[in-house]
PDB file of N, CA and C in Angstrom:
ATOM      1  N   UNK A   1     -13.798   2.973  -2.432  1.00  0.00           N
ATOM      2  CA  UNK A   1     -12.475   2.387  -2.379  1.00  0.00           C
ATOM      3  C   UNK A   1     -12.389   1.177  -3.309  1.00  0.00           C
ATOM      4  N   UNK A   2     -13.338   0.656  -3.432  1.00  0.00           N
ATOM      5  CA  UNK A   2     -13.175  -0.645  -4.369  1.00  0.00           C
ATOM      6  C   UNK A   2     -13.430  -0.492  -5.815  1.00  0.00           C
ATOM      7  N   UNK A   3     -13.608   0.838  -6.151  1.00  0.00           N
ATOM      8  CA  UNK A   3     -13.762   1.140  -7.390  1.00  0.00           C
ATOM      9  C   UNK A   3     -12.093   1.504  -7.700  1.00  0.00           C
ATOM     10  N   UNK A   4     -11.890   2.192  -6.565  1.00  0.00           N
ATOM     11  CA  UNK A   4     -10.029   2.942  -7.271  1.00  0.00           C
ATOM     12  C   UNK A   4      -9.281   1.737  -7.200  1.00  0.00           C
ATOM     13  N   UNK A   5      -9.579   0.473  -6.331  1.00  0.00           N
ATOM     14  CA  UNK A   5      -8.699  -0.855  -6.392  1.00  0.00           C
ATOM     15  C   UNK A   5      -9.193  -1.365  -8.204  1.00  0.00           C
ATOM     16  N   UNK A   6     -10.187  -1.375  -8.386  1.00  0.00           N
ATOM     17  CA  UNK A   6     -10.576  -2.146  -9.714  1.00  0.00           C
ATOM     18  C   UNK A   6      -9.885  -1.516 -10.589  1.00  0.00           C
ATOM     19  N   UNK A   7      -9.812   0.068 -10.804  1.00  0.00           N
ATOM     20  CA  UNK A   7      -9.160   0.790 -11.436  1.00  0.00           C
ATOM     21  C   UNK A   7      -7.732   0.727 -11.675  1.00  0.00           C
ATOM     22  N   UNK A   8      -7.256   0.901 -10.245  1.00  0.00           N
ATOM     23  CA  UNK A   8      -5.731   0.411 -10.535  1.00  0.00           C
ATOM     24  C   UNK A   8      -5.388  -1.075 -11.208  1.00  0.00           C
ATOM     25  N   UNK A   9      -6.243  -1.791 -10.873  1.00  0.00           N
ATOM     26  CA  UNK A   9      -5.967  -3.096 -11.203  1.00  0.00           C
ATOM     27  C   UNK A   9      -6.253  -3.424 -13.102  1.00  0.00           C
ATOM     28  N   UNK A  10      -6.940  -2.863 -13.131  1.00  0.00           N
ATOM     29  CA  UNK A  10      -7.400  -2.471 -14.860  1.00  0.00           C
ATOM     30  C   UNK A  10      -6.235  -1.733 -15.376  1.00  0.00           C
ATOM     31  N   UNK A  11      -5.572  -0.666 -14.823  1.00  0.00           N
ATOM     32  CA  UNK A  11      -4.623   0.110 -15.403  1.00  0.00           C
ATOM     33  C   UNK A  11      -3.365  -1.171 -15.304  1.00  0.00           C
ATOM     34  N   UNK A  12      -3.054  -1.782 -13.859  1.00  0.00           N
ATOM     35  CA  UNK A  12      -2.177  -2.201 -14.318  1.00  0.00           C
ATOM     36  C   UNK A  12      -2.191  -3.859 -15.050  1.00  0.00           C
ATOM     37  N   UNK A  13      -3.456  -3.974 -15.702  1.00  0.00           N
ATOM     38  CA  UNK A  13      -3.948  -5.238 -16.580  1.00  0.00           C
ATOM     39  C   UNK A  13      -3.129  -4.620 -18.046  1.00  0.00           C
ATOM     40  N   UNK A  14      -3.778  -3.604 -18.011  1.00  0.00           N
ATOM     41  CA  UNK A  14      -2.812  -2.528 -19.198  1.00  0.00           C
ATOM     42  C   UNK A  14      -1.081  -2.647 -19.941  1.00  0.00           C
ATOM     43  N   UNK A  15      -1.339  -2.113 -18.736  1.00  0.00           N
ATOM     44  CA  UNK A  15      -0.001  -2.232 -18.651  1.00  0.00           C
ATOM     45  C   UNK A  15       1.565  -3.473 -18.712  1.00  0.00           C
ATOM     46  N   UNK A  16       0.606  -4.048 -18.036  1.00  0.00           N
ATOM     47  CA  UNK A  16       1.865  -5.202 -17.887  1.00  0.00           C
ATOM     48  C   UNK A  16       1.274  -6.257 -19.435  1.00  0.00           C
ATOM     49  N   UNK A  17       0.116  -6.049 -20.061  1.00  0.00           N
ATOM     50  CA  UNK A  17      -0.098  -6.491 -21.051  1.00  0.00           C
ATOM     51  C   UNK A  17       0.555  -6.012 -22.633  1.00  0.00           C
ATOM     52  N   UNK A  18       0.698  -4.904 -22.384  1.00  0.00           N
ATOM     53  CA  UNK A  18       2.030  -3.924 -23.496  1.00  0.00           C
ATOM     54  C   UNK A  18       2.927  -4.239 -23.792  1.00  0.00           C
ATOM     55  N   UNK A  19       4.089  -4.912 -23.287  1.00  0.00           N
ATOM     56  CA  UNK A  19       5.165  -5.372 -23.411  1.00  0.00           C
ATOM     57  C   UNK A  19       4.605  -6.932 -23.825  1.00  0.00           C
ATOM     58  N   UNK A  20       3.469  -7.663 -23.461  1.00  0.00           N
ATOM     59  CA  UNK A  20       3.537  -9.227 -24.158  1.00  0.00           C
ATOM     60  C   UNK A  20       2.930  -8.538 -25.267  1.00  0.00           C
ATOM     61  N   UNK A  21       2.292  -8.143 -25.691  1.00  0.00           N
ATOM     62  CA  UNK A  21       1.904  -7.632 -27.305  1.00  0.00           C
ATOM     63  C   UNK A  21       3.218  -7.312 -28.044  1.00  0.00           C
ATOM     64  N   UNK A  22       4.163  -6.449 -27.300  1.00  0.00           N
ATOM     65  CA  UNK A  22       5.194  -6.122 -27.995  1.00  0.00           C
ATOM     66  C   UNK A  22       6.615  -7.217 -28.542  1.00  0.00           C
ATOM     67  N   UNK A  23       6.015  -8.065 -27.871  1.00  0.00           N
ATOM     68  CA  UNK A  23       7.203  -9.428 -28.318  1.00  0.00           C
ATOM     69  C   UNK A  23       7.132 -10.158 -29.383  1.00  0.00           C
ATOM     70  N   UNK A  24       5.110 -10.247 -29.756  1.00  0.00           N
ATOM     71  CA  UNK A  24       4.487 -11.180 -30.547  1.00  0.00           C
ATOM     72  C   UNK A  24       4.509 -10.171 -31.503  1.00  0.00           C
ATOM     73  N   UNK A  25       4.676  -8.595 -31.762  1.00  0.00           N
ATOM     74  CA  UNK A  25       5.194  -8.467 -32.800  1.00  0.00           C
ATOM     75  C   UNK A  25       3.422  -7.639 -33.566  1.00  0.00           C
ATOM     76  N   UNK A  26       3.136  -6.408 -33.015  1.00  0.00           N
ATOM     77  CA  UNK A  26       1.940  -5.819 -33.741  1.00  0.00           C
ATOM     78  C   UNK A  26       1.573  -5.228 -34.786  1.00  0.00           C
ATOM     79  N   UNK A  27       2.717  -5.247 -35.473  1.00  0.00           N
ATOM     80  CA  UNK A  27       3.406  -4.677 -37.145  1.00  0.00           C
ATOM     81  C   UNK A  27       3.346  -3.525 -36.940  1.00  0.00           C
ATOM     82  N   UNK A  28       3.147  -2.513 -36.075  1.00  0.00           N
ATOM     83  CA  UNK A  28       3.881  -1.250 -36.003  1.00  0.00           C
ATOM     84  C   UNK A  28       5.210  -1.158 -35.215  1.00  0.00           C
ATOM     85  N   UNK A  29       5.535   0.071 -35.221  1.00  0.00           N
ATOM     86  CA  UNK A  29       6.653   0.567 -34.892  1.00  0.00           C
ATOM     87  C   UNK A  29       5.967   0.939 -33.188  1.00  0.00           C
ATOM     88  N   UNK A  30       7.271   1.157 -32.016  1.00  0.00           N
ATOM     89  CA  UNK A  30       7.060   0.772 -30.899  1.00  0.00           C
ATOM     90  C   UNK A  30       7.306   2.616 -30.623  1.00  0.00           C
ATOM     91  N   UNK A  31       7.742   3.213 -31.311  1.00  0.00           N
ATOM     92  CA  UNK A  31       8.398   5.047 -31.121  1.00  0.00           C
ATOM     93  C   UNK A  31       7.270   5.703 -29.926  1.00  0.00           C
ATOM     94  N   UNK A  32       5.791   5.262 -30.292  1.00  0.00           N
ATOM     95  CA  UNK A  32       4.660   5.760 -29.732  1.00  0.00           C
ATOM     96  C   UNK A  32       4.643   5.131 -28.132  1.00  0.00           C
ATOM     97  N   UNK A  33       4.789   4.231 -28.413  1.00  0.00           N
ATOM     98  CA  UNK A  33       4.679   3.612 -26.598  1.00  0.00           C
ATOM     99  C   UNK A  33       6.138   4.221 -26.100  1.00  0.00           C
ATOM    100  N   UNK A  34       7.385   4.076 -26.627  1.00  0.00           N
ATOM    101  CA  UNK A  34       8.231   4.624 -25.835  1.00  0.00           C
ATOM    102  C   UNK A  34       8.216   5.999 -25.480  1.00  0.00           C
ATOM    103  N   UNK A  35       7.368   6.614 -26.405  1.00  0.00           N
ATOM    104  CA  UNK A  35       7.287   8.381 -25.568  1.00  0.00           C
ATOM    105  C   UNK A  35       5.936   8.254 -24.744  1.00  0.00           C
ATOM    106  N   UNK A  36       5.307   7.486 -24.610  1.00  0.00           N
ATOM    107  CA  UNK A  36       3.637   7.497 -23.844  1.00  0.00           C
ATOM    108  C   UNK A  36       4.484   6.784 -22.453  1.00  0.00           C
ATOM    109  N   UNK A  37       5.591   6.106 -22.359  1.00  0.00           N
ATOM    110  CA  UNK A  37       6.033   5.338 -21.326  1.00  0.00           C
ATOM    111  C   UNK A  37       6.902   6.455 -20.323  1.00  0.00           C
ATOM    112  N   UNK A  38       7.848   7.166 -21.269  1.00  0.00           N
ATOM    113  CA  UNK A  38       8.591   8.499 -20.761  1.00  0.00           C
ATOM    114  C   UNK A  38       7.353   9.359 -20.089  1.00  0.00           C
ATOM    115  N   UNK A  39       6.787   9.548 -20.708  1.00  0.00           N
ATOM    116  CA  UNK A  39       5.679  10.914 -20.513  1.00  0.00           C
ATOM    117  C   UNK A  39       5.346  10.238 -19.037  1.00  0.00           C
ATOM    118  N   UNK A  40       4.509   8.952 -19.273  1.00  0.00           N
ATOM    119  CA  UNK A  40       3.528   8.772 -17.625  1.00  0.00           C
ATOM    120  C   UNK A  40       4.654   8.184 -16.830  1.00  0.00           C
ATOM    121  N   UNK A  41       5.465   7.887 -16.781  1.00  0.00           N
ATOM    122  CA  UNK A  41       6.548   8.122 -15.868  1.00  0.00           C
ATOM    123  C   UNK A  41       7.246   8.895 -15.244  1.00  0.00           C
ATOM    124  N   UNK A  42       7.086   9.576 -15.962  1.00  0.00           N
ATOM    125  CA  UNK A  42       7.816  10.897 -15.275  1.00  0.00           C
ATOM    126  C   UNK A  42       6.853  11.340 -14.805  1.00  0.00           C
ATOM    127  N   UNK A  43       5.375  11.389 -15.243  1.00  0.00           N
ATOM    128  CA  UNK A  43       4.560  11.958 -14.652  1.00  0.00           C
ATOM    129  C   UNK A  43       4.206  11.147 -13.344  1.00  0.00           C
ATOM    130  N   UNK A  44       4.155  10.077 -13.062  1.00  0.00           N
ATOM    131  CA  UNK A  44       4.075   9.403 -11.958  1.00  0.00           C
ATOM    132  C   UNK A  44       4.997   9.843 -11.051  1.00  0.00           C
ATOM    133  N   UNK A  45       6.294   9.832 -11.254  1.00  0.00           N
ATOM    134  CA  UNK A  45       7.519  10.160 -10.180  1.00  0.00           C
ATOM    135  C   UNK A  45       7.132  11.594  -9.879  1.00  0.00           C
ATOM    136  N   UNK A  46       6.540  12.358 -10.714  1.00  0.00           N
ATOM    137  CA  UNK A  46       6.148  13.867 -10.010  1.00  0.00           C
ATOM    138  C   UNK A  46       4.954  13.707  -9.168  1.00  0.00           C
ATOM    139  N   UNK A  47       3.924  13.017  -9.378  1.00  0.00           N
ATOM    140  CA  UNK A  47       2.879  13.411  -8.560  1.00  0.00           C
ATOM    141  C   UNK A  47       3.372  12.442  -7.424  1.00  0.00           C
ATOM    142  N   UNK A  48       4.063  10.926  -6.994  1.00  0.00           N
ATOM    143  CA  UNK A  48       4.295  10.500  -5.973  1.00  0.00           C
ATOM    144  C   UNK A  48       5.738  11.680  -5.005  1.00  0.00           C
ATOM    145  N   UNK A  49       6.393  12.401  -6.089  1.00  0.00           N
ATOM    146  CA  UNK A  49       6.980  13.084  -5.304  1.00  0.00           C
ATOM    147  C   UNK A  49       6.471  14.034  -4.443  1.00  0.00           C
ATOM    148  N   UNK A  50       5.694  14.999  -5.191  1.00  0.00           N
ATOM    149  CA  UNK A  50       4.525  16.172  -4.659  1.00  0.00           C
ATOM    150  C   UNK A  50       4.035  15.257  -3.645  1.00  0.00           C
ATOM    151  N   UNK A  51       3.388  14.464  -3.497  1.00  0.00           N
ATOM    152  CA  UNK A  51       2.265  13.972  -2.594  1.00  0.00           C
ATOM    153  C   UNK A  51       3.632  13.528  -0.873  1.00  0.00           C
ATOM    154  N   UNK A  52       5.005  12.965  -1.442  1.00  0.00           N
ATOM    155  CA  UNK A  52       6.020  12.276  -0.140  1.00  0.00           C
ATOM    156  C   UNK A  52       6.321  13.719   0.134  1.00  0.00           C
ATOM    157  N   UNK A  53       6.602  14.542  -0.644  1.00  0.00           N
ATOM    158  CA  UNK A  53       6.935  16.085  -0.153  1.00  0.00           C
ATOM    159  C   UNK A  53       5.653  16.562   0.456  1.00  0.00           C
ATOM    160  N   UNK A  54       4.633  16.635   0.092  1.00  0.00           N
ATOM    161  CA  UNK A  54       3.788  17.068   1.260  1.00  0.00           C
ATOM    162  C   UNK A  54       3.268  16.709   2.383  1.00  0.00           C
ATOM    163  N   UNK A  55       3.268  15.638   2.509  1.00  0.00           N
ATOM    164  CA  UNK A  55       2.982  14.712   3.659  1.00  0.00           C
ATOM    165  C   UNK A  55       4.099  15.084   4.754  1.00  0.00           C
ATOM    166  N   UNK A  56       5.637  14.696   4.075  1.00  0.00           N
ATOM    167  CA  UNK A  56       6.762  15.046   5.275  1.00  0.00           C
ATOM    168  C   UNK A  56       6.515  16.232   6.034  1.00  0.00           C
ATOM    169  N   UNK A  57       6.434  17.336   4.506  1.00  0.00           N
ATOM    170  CA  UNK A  57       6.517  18.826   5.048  1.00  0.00           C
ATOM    171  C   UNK A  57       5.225  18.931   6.287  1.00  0.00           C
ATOM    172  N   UNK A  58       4.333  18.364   5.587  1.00  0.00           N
ATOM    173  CA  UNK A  58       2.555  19.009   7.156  1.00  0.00           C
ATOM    174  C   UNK A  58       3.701  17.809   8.284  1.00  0.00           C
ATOM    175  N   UNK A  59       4.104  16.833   8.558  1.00  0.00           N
ATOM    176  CA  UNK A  59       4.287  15.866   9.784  1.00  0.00           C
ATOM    177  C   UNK A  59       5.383  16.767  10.332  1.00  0.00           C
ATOM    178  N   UNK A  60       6.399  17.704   9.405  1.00  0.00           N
ATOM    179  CA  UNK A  60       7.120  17.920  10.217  1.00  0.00           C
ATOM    180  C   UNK A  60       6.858  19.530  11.003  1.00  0.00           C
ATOM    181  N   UNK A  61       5.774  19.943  10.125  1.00  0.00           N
ATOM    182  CA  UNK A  61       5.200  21.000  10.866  1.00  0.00           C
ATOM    183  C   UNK A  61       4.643  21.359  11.983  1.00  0.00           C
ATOM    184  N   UNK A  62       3.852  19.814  11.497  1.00  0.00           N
ATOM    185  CA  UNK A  62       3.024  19.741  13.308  1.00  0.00           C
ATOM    186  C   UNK A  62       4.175  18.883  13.970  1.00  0.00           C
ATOM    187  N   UNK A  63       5.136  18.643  14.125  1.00  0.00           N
ATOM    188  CA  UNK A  63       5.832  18.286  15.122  1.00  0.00           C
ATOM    189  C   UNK A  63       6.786  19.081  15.384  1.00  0.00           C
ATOM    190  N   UNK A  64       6.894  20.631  15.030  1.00  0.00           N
ATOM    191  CA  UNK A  64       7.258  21.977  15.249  1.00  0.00           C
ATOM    192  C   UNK A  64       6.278  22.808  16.098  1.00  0.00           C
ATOM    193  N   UNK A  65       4.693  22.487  15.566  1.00  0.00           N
ATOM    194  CA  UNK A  65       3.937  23.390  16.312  1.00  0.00           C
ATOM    195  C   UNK A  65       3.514  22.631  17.422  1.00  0.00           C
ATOM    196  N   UNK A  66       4.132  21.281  17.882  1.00  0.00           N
ATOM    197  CA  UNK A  66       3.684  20.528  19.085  1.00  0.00           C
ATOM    198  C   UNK A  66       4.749  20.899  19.911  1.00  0.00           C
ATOM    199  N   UNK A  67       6.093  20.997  19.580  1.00  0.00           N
ATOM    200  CA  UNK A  67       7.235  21.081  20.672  1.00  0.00           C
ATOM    201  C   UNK A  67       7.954  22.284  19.626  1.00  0.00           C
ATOM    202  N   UNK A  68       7.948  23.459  19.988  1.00  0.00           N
ATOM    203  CA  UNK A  68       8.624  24.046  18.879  1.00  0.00           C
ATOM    204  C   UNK A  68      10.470  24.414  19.452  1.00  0.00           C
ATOM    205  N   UNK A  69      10.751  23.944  20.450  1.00  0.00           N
ATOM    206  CA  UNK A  69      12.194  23.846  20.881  1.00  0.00           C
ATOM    207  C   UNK A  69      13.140  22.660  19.814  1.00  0.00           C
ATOM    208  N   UNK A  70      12.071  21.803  19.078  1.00  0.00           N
ATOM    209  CA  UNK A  70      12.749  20.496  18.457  1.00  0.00           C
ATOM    210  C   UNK A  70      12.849  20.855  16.841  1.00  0.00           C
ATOM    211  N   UNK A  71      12.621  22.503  16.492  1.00  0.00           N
ATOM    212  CA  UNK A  71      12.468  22.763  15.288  1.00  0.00           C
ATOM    213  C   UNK A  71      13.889  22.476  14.569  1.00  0.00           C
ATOM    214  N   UNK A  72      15.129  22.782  14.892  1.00  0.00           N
ATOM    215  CA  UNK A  72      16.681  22.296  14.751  1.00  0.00           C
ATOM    216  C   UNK A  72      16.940  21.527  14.680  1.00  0.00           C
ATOM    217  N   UNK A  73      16.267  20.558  15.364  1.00  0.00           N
ATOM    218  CA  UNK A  73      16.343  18.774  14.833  1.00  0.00           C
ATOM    219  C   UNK A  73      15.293  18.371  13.853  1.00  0.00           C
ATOM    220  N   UNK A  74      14.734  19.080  13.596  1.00  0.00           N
ATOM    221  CA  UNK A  74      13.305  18.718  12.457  1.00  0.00           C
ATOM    222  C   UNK A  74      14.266  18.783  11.188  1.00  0.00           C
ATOM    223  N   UNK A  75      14.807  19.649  11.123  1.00  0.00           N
ATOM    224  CA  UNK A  75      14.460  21.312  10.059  1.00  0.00           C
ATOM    225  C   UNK A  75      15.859  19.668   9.436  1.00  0.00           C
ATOM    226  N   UNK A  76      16.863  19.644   9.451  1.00  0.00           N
ATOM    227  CA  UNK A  76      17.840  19.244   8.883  1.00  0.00           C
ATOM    228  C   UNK A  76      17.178  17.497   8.200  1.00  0.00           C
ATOM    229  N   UNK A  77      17.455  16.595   8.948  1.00  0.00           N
ATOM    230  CA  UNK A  77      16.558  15.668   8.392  1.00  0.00           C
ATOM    231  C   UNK A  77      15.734  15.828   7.630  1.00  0.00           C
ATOM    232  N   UNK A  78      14.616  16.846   7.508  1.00  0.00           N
ATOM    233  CA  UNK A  78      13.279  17.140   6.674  1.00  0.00           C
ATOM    234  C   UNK A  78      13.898  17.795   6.039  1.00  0.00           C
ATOM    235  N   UNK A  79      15.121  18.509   6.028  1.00  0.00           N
ATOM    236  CA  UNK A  79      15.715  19.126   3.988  1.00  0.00           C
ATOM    237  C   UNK A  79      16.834  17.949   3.300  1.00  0.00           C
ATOM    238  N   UNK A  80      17.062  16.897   4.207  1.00  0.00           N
ATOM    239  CA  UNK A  80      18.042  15.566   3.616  1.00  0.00           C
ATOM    240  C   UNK A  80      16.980  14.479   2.598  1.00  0.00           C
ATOM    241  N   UNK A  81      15.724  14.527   3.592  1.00  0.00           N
ATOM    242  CA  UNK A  81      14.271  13.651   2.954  1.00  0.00           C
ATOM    243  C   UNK A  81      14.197  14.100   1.571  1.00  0.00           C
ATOM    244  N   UNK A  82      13.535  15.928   2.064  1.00  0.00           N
ATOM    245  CA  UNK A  82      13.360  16.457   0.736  1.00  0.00           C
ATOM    246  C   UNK A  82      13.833  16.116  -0.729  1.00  0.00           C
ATOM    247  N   UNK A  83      15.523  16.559  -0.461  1.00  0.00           N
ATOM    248  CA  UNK A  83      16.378  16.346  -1.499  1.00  0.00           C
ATOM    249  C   UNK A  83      16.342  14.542  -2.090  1.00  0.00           C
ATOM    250  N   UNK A  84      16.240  13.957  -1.139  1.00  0.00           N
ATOM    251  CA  UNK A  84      16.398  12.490  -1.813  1.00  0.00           C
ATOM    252  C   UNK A  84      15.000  12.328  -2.173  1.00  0.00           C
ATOM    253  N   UNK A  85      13.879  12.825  -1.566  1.00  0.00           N
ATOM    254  CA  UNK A  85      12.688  12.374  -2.779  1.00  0.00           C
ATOM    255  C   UNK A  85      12.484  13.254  -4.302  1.00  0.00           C
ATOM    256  N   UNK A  86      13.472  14.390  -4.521  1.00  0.00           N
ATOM    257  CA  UNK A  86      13.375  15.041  -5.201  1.00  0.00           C
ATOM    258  C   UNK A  86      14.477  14.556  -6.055  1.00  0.00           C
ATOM    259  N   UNK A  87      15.193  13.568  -5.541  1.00  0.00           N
ATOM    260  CA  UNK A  87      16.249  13.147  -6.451  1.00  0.00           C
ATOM    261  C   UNK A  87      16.002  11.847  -7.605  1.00  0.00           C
ATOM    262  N   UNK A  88      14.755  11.402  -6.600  1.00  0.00           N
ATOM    263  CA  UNK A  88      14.229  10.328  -7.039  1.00  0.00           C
ATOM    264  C   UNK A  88      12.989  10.598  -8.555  1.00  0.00           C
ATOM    265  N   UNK A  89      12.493  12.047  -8.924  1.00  0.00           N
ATOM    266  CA  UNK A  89      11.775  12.514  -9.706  1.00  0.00           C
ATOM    267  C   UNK A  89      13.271  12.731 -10.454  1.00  0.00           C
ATOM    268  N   UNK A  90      14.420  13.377 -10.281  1.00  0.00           N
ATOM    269  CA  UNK A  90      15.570  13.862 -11.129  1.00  0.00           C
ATOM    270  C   UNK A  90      15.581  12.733 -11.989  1.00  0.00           C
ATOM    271  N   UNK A  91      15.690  11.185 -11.614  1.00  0.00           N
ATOM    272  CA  UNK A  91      16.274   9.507 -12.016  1.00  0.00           C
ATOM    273  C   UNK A  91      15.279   9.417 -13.095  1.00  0.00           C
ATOM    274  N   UNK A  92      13.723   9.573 -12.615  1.00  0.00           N
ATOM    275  CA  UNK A  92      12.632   9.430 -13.502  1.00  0.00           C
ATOM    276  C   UNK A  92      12.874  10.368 -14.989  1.00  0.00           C
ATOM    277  N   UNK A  93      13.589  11.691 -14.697  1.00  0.00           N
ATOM    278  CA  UNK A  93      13.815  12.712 -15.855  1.00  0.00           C
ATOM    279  C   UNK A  93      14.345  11.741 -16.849  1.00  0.00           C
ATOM    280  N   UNK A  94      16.025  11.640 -16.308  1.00  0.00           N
ATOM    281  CA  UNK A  94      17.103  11.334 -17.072  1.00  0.00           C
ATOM    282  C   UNK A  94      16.565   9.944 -17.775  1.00  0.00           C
ATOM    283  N   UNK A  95      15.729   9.255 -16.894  1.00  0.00           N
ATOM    284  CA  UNK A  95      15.470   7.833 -17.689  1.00  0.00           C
ATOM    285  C   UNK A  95      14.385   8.108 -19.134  1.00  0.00           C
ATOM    286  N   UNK A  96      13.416   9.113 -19.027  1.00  0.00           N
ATOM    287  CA  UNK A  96      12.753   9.971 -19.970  1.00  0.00           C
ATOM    288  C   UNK A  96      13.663  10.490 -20.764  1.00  0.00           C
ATOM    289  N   UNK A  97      15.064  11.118 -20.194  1.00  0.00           N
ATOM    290  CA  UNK A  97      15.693  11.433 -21.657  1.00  0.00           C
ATOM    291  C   UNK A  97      16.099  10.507 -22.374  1.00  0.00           C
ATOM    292  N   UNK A  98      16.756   9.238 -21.627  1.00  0.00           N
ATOM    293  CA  UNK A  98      17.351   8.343 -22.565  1.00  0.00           C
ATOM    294  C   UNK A  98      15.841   7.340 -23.286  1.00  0.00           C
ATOM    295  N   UNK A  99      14.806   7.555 -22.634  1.00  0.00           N
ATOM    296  CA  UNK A  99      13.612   6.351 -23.804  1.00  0.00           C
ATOM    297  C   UNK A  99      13.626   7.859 -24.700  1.00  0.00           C
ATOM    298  N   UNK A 100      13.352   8.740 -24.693  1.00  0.00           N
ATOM    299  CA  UNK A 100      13.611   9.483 -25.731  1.00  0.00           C
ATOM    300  C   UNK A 100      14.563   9.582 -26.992  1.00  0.00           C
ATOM    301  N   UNK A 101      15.687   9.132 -26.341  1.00  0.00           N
ATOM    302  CA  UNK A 101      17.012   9.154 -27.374  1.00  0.00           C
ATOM    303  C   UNK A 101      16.684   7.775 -28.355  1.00  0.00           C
ATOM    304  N   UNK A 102      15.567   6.852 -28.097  1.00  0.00           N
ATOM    305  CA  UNK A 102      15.442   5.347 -28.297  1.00  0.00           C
ATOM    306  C   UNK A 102      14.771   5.547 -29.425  1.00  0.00           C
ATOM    307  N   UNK A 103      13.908   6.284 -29.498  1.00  0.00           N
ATOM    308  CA  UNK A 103      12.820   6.604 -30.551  1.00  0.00           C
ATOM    309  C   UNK A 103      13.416   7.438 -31.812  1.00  0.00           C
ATOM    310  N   UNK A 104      12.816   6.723 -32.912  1.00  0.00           N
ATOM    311  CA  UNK A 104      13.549   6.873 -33.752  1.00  0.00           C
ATOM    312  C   UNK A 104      13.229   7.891 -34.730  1.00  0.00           C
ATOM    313  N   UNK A 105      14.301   8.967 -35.106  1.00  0.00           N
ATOM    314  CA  UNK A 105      13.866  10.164 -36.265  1.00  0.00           C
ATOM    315  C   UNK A 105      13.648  11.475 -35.164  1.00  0.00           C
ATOM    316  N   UNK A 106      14.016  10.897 -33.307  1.00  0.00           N
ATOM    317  CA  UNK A 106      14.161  12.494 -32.395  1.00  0.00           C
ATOM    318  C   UNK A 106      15.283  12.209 -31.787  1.00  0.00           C
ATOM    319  N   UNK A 107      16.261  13.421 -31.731  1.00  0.00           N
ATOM    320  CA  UNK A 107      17.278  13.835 -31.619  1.00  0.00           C
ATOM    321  C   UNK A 107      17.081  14.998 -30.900  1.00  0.00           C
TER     322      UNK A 107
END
């Protein structure tokens, strides 16, 4: 466990260090980080989606196969969840299309 804390903490040393490089000015062009930023973003909002979608789906299973008279009250709530964590990967898309539109010479 204290290796994946160091890790995250290294990634996000990374990270939040990208944007102060990018102010002071690294004499390239920025086109490359804005599609590496689209890409693992979106890729992030998919795997935290997959992972809130599976978790709900097994909790609301076993609380079908514990009382299965309460499956009608499960079932609706657990497809309202669904849709809003799946809406929340949709936000991550569209924000990938527009850093896309940013970069310059793709259309």
């Amino acid at each position: 466990m204290k290796r994946f804390k160091s890790f995250v903490m290294a990634m996000l040393g990374v990270l939040i260090a990208s944007p102060a490089f990018a102010e002071t000015g690294m004499g390239g062009d920025s086109s490359g980080l804005i599609a590496l930023a689209a890409g693992l973003g979106l890729g992030m909002a998919a795997l935290g989606t997959a992972l809130g979608q599976g978790r709900a789906t097994a909790a609301a299973m076993e609380s079908i196969g514990r009382n299965p008279n309460s499956a009608d009250k499960i079932q609706t709530p657990l497809i309202i969840g669904l849709a809003l964590m799946e809406a929340l990967t949709l936000y991550a898309l569209v924000i990938a299309f527009f850093l896309q539109g940013k970069i310059p010479g793709v259309h």
